[in-house]
N, C-alpha and C. Protein backbone atom coordinates (compact mmCIF):
# COMPACT_ATOMS: atom_id res chain seq x y z
N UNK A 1 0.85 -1.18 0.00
CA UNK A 1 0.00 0.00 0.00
C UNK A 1 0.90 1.24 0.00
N UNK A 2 0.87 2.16 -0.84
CA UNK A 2 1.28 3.35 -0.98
C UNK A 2 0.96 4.27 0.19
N UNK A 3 1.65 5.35 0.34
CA UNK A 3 1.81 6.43 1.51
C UNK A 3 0.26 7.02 0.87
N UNK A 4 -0.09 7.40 0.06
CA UNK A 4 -1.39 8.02 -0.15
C UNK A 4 -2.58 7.28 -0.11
N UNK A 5 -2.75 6.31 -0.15
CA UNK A 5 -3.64 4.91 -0.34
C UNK A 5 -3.76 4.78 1.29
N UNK A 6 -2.44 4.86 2.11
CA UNK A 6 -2.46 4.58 3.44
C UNK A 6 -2.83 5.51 4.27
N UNK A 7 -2.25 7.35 3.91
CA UNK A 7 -3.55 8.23 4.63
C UNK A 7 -4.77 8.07 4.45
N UNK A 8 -5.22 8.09 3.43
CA UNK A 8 -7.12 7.96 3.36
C UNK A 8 -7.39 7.06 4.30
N UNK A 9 -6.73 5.64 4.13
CA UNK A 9 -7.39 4.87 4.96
C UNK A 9 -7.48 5.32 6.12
N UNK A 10 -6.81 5.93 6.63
CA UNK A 10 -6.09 6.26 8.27
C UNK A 10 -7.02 7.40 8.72
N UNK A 11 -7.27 8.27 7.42
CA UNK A 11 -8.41 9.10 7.61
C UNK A 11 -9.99 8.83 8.07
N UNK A 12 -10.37 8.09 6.88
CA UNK A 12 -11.34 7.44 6.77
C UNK A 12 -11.73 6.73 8.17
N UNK A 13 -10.59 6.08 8.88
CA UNK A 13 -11.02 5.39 10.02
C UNK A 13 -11.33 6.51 10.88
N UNK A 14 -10.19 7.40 11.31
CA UNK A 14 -10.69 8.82 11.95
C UNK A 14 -11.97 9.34 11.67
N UNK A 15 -11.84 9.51 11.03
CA UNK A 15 -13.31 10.10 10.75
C UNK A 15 -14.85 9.37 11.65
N UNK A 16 -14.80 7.69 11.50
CA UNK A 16 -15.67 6.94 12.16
C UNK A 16 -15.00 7.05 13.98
N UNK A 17 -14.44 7.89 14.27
CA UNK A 17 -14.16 7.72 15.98
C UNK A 17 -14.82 8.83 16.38
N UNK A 18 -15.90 8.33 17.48
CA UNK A 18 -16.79 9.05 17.96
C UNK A 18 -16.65 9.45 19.97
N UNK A 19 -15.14 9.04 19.85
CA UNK A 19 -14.35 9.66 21.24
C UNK A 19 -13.55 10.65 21.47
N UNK A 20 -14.34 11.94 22.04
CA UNK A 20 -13.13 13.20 21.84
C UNK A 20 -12.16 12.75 22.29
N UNK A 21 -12.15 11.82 23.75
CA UNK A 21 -10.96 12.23 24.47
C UNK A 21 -9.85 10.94 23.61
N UNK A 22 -10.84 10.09 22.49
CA UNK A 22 -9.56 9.73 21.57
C UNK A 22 -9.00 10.44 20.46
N UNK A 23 -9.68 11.60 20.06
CA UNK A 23 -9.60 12.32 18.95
C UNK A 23 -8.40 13.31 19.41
N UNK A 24 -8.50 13.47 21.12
CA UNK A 24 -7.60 14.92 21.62
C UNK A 24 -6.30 13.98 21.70
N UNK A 25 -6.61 12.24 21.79
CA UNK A 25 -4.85 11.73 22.17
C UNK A 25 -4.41 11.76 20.80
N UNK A 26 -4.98 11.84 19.44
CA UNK A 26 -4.53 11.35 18.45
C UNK A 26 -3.67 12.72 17.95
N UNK A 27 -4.57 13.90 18.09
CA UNK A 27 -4.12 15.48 18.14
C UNK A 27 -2.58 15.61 19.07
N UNK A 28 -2.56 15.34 19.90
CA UNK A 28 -1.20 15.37 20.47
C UNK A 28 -0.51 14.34 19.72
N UNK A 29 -0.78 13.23 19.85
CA UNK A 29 0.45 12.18 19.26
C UNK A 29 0.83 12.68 18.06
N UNK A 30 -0.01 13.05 17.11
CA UNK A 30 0.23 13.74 15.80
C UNK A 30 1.34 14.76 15.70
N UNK A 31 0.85 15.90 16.62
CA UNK A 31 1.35 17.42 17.00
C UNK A 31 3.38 16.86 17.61
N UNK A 32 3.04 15.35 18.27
CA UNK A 32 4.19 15.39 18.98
C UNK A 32 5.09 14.56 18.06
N UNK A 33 4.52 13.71 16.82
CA UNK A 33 5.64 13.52 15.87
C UNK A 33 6.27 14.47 15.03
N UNK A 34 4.89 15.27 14.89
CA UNK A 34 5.45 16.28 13.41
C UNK A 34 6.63 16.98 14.16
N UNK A 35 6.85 17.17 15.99
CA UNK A 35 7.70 18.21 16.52
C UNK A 35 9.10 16.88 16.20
N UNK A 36 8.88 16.22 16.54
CA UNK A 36 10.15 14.84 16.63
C UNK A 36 10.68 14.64 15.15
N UNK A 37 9.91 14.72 13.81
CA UNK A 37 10.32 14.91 12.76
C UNK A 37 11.01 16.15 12.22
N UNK A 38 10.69 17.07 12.92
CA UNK A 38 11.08 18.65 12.53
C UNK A 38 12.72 18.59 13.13
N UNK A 39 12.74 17.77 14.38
CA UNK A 39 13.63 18.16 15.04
C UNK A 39 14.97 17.07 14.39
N UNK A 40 14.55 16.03 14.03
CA UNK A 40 15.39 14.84 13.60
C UNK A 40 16.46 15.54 12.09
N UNK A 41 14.89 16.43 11.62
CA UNK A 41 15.74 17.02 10.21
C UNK A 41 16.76 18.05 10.54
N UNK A 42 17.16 18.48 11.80
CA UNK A 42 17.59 19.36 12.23
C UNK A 42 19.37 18.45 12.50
N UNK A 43 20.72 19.39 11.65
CA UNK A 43 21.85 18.52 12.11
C UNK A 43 22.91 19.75 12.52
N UNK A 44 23.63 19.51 13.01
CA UNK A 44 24.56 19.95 13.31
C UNK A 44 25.25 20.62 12.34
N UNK A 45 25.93 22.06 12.48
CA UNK A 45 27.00 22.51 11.13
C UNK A 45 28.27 21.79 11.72
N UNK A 46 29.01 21.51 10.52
CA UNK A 46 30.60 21.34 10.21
C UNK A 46 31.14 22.45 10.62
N UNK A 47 32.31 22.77 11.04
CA UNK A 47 33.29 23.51 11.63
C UNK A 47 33.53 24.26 10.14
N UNK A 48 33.50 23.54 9.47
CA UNK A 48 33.46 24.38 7.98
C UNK A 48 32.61 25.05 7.55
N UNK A 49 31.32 24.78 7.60
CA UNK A 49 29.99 25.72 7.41
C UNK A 49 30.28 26.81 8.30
N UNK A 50 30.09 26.13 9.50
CA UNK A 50 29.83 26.89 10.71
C UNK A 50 30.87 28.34 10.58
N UNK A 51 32.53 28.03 10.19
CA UNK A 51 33.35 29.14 9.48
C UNK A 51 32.93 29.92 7.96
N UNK A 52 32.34 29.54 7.23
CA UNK A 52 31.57 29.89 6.29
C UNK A 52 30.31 31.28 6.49
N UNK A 53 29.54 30.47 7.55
CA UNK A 53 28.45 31.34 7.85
C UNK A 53 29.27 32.58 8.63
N UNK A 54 29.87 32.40 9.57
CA UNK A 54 30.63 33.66 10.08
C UNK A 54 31.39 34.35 9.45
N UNK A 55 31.85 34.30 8.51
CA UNK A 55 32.62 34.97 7.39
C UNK A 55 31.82 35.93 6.02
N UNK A 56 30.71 35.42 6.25
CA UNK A 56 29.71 35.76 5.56
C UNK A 56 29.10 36.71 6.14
N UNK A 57 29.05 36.50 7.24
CA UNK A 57 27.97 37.49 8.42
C UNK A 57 28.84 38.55 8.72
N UNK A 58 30.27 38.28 8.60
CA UNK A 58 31.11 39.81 8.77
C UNK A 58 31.30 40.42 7.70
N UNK A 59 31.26 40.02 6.76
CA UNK A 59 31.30 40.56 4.92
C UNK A 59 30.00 41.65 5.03
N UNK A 60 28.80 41.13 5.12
CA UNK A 60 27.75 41.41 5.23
C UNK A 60 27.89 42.74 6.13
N UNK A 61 28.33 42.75 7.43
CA UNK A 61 28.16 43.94 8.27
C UNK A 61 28.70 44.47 7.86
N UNK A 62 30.20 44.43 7.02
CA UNK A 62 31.02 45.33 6.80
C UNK A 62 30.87 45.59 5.46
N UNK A 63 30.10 45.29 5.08
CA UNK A 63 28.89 46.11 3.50
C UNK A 63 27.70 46.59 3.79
N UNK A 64 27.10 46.60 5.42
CA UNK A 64 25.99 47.43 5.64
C UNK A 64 24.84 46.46 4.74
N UNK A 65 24.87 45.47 4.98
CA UNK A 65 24.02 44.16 4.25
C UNK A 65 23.08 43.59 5.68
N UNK A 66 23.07 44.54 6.57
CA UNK A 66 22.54 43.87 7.53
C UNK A 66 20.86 44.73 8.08
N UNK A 67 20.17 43.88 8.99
CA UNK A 67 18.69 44.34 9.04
C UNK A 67 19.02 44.87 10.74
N UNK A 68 18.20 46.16 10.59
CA UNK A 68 18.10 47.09 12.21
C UNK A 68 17.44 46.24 12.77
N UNK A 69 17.37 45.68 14.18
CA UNK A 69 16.17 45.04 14.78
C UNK A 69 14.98 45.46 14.89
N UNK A 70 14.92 47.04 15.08
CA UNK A 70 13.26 47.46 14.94
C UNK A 70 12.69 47.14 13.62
N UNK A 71 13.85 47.14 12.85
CA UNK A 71 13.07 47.36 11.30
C UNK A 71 12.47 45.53 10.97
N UNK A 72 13.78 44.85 11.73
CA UNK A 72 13.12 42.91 11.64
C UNK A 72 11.85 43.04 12.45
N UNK A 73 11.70 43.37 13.82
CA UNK A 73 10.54 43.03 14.37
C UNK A 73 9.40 43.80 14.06
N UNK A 74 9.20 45.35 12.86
CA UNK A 74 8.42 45.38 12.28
C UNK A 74 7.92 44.01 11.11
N UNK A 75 9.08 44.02 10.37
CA UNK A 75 8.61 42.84 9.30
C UNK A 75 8.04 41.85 9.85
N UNK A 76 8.20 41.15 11.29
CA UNK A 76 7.91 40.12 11.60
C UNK A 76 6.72 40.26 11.70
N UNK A 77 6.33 41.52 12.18
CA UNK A 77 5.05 41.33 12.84
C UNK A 77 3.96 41.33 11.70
N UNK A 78 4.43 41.70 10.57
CA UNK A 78 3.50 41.91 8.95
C UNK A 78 3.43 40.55 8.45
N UNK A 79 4.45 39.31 9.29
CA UNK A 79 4.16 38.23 8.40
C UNK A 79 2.94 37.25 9.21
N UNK A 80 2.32 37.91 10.60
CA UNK A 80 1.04 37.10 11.07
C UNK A 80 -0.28 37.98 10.35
C-alpha cells in the first residue's frame, strides 16, 4: 500500500471515531511527531559551514548588508 492509499485509509477510520478524548490523544500524538520529525531534520554545522556562515555574516556587516532590529521586528510582525 502506498503512503497516499495509506492516509485515506487512516483518515477514513478517523473520521468513524466518535471519542473526543480519543480524537484529543490522536491530536497530540500527531502534534508530537510532526515536533520529533522537525527536530530529527535538524543537524549539526561542520566547523566548515559553521566558518563559512561567520565569514559571511562579517562581509555582510562590513557592506551594511545587515537588518536594524526594529526594522526585523516590524517585518515580523506583517508576516502574522
Amino acid at each position: 500500500m502506498d503512503l497516499q492509499t495509506r492516509k485515506i485509509s487512516f483518515v477514513q477510520e478517523f473520521l468513524q471515531v466518535q471519542s473526543e478524548e480519543v480524537v484529543i490523544r490522536m491530536e497530540h500524538a500527531l502534534k508530537r511527531e510532526i515536533k520529533n520529525i522537525s527536530v530529527k531534520d535538524v543537524r549539526p554545522l561542520t566547523l566548515e559551514e559553521l566558518n563559512k556562515r561567520i565569514d559571511q555574516s562579517l562581509l555582510d556587516s562590513q557592506n551594511d548588508r545587515i537588518t536594524d532590529n526594529k526594522d526585523l521586528t516590524t517585518e515580523i510582525q506583517e508576516w502574522v
